[in-house]
Structures are given as C-alpha cells and as structure tokens.
PDB file of N, CA and C in Angstrom:
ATOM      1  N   UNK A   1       3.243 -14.502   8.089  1.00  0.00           N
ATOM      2  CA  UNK A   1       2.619 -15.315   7.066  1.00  0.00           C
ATOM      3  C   UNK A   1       1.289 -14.683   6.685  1.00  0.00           C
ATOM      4  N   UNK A   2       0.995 -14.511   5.160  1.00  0.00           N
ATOM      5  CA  UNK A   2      -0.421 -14.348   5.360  1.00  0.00           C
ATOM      6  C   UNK A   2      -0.954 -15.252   4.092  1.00  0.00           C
ATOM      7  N   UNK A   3      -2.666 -15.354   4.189  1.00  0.00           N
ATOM      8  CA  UNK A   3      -3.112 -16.273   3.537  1.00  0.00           C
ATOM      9  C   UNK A   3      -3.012 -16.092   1.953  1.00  0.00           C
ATOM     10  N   UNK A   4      -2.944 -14.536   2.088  1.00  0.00           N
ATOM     11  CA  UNK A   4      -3.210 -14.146   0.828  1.00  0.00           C
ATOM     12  C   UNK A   4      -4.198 -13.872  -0.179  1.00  0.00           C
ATOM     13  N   UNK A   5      -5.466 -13.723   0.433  1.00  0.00           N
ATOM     14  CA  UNK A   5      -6.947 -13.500   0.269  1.00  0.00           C
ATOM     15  C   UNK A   5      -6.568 -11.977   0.026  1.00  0.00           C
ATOM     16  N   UNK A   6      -6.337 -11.143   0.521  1.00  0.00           N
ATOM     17  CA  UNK A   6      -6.427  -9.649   0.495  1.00  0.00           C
ATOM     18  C   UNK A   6      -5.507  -9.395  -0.676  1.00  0.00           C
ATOM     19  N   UNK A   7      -4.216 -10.008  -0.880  1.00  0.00           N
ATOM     20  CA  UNK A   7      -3.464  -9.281  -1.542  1.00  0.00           C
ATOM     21  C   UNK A   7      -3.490  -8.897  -2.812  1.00  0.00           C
ATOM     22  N   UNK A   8      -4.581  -9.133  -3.902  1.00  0.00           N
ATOM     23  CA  UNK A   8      -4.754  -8.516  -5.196  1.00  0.00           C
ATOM     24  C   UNK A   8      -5.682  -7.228  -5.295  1.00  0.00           C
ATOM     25  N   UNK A   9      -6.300  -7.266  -4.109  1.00  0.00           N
ATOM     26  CA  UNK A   9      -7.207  -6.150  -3.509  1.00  0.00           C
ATOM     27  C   UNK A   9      -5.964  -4.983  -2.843  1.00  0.00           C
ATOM     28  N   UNK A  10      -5.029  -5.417  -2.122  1.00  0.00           N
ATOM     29  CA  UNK A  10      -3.956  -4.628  -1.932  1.00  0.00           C
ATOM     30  C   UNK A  10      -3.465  -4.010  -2.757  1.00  0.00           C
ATOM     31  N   UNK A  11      -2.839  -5.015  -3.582  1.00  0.00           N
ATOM     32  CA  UNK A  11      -1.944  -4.334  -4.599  1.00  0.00           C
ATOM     33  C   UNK A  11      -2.769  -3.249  -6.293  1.00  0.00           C
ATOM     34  N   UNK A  12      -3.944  -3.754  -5.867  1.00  0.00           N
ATOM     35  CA  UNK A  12      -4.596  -2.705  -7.127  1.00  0.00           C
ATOM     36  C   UNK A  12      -4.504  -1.742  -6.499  1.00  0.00           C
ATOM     37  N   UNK A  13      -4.967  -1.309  -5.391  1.00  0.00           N
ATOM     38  CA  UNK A  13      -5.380  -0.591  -4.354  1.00  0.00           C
ATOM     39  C   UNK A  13      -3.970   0.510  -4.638  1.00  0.00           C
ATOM     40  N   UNK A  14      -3.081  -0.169  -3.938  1.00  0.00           N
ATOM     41  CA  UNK A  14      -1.475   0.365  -3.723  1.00  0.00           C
ATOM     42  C   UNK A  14      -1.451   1.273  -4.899  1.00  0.00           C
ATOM     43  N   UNK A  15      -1.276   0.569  -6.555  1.00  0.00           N
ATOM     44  CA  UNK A  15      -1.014   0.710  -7.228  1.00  0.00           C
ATOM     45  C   UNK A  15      -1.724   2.058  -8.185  1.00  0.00           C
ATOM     46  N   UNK A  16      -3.001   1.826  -7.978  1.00  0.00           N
ATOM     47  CA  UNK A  16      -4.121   3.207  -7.683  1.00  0.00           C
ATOM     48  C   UNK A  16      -3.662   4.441  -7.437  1.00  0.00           C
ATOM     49  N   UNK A  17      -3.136   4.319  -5.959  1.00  0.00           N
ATOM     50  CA  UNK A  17      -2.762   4.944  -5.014  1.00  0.00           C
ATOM     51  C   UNK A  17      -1.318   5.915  -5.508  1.00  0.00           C
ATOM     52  N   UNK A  18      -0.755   5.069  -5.851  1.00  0.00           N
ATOM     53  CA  UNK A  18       1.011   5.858  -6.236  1.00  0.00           C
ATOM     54  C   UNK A  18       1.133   5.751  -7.867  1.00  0.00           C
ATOM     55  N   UNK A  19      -0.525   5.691  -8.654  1.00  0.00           N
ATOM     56  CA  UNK A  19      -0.568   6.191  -9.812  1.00  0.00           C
ATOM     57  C   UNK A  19      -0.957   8.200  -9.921  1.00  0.00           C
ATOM     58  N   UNK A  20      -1.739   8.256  -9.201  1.00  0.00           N
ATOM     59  CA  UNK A  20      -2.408   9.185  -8.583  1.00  0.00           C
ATOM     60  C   UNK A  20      -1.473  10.090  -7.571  1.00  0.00           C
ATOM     61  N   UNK A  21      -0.611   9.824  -6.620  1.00  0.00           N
ATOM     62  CA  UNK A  21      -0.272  10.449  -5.896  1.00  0.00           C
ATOM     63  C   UNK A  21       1.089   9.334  -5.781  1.00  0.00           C
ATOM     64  N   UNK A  22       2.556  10.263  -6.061  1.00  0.00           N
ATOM     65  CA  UNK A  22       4.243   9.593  -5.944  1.00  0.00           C
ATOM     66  C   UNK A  22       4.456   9.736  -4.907  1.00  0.00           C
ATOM     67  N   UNK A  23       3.821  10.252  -3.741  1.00  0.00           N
ATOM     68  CA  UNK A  23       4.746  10.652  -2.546  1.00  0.00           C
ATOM     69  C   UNK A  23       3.338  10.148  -1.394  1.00  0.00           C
ATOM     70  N   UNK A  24       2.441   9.707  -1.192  1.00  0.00           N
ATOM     71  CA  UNK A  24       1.625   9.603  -0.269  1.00  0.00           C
ATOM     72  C   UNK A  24       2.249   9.525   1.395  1.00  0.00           C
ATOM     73  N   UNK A  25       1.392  10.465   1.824  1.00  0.00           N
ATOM     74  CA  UNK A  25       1.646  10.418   3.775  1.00  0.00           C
ATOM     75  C   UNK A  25       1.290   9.210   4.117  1.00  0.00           C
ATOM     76  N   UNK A  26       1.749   8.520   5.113  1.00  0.00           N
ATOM     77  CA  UNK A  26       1.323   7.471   6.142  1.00  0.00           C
ATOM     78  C   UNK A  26      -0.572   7.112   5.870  1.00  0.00           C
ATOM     79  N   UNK A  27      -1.253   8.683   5.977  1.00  0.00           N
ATOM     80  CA  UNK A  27      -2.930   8.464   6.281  1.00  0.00           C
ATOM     81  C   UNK A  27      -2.956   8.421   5.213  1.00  0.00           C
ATOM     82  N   UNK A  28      -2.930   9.264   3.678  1.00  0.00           N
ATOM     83  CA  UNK A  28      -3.350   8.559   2.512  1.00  0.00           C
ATOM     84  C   UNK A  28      -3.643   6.992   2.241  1.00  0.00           C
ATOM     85  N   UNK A  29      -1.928   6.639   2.875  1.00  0.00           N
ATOM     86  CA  UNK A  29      -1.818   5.099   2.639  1.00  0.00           C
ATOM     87  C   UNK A  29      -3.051   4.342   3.374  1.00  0.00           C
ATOM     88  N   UNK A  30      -3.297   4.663   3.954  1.00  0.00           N
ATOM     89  CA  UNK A  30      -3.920   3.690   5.182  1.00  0.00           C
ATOM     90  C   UNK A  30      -5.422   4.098   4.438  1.00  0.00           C
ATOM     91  N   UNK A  31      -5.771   5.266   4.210  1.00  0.00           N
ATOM     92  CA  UNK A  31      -6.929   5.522   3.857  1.00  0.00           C
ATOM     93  C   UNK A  31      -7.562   5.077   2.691  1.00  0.00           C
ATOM     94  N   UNK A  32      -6.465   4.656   1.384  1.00  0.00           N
ATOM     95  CA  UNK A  32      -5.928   4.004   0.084  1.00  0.00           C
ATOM     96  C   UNK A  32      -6.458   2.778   0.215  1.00  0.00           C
ATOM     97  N   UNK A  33      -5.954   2.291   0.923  1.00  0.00           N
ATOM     98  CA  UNK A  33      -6.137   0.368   1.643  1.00  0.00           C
ATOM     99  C   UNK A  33      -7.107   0.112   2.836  1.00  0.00           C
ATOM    100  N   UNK A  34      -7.989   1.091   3.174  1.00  0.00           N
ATOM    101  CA  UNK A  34      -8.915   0.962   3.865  1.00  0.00           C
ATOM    102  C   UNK A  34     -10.243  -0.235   3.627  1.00  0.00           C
ATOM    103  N   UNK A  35     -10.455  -0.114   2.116  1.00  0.00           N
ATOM    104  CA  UNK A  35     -11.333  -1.111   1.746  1.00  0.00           C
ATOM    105  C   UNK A  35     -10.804  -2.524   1.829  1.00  0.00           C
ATOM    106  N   UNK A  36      -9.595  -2.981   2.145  1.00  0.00           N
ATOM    107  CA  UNK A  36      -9.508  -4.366   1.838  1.00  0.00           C
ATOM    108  C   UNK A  36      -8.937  -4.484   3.303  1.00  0.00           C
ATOM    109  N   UNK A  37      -9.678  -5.801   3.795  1.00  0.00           N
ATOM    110  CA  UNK A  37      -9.757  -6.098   5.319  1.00  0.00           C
ATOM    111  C   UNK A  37      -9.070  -7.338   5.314  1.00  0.00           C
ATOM    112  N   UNK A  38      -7.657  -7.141   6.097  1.00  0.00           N
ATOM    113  CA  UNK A  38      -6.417  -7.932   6.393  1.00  0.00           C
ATOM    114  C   UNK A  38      -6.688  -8.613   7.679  1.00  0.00           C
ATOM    115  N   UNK A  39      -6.809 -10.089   7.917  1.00  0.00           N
ATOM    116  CA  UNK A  39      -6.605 -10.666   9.417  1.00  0.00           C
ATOM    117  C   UNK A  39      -5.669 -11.150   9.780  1.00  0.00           C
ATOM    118  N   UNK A  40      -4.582 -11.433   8.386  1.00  0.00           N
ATOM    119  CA  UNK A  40      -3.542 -12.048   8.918  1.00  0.00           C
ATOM    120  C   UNK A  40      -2.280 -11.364   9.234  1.00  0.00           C
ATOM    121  N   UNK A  41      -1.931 -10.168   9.373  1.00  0.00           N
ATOM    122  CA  UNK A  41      -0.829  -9.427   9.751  1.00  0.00           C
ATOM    123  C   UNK A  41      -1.087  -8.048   9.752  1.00  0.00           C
ATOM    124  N   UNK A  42      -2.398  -7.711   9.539  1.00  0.00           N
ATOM    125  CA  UNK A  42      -2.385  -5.895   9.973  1.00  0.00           C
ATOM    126  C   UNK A  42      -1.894  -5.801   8.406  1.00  0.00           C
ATOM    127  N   UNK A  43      -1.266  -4.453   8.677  1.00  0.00           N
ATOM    128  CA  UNK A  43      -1.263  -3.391   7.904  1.00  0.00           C
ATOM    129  C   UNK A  43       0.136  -2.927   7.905  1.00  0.00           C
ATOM    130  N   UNK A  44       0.806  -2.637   8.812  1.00  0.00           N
ATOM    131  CA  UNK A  44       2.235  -2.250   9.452  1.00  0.00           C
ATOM    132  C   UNK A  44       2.790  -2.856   8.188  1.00  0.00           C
ATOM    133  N   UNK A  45       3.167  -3.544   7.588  1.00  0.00           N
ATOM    134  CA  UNK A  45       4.236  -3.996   7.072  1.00  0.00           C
ATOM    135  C   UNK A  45       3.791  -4.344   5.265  1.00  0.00           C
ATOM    136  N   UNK A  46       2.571  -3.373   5.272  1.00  0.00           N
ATOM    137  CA  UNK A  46       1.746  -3.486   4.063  1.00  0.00           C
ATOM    138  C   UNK A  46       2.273  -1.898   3.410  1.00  0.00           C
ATOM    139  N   UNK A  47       1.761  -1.212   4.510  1.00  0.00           N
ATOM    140  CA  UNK A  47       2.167   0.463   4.560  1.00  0.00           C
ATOM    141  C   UNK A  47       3.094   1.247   4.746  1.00  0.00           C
ATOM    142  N   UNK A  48       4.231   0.247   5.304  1.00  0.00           N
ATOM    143  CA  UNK A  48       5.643   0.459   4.817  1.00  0.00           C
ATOM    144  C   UNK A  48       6.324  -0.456   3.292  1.00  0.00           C
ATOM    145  N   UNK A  49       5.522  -1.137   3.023  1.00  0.00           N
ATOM    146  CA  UNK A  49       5.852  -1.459   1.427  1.00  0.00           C
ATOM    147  C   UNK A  49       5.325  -0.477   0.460  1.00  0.00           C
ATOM    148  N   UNK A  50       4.295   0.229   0.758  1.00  0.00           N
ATOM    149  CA  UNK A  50       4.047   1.415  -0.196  1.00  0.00           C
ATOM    150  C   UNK A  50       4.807   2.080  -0.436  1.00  0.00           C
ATOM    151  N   UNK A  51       5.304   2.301   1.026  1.00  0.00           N
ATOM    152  CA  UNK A  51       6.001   3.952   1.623  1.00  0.00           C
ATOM    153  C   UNK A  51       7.206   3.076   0.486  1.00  0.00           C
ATOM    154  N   UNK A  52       7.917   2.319   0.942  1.00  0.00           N
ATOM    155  CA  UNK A  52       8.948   2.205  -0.142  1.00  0.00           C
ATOM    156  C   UNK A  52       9.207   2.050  -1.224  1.00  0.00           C
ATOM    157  N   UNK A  53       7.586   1.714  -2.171  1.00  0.00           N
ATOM    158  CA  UNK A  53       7.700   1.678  -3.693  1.00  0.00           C
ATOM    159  C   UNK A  53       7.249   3.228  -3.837  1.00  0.00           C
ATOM    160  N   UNK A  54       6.687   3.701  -2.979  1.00  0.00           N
ATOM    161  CA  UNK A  54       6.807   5.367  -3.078  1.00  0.00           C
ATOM    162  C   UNK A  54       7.843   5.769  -3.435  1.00  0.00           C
ATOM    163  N   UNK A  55       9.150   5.778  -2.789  1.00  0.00           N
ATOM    164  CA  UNK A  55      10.275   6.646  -2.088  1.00  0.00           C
ATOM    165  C   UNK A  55      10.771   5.593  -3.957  1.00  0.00           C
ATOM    166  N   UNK A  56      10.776   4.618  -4.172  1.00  0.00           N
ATOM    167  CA  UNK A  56      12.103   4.106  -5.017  1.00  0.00           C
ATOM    168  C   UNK A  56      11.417   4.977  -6.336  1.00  0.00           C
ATOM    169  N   UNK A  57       9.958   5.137  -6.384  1.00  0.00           N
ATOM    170  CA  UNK A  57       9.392   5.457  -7.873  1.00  0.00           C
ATOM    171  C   UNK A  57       9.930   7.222  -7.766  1.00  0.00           C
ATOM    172  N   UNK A  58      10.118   7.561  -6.562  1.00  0.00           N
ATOM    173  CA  UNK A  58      10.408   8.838  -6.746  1.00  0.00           C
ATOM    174  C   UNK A  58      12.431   8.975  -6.852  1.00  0.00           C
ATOM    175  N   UNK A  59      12.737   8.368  -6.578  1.00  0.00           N
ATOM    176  CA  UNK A  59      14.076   8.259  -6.324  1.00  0.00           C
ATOM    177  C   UNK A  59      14.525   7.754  -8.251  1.00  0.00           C
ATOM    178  N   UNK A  60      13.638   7.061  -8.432  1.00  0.00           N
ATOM    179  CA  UNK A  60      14.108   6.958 -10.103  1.00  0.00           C
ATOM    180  C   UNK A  60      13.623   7.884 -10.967  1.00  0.00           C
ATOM    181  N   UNK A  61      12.825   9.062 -10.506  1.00  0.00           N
ATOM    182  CA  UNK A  61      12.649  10.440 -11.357  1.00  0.00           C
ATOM    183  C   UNK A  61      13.535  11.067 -11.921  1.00  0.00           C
TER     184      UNK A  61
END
C-alpha cells in the first residue's frame, strides 16, 4: 500500500528519466528517483516498474 504523497514526484521523475535515456541500468534508475523520498514501500517495486516501461517502450521500437 502506499499513501501516495511521492508518486507525482515519481512519475515526472520516471518519465524524465526514459525521455532522456530508453534503456536505463538499475543505478540510473535509482539515481533518477533519488530526489523523491518513499516511506511507504521502498523503491524495489518502483524500479522494477521503470525497468518495465523501459523494456515495453523499447520493445515497441
């Protein structure tokens, strides 16, 4: 569950992120989303949602 305080800060962030760079490593990601501070579930399951709008934006090239 999360509260949902972080997540428009996430998703600009994200979105930034795989405007700029289609394929980002694991540390990009993390380094990408560094500024917005998550208490309710980490990161794990933030930074594998990248990784997979990564992989689909490249997979529809």
């Amino acid at each position: 569950m999360q509260c949902g305080f972080c997540t428009p800060g996430l998703i600009v962030a994200s979105e930034h992120l795989l405007s700029v760079n289609r394929s980002p490593t694991e540390l990009e990601i993390r380094e990408a989303i560094s500024g917005n501070l998550c208490r309710c579930t980490g990161y794990g399951r933030v930074i594998a949602a990248i990784s997979a709008a990564a992989e689909s934006r490249t997979a529809a090239d």
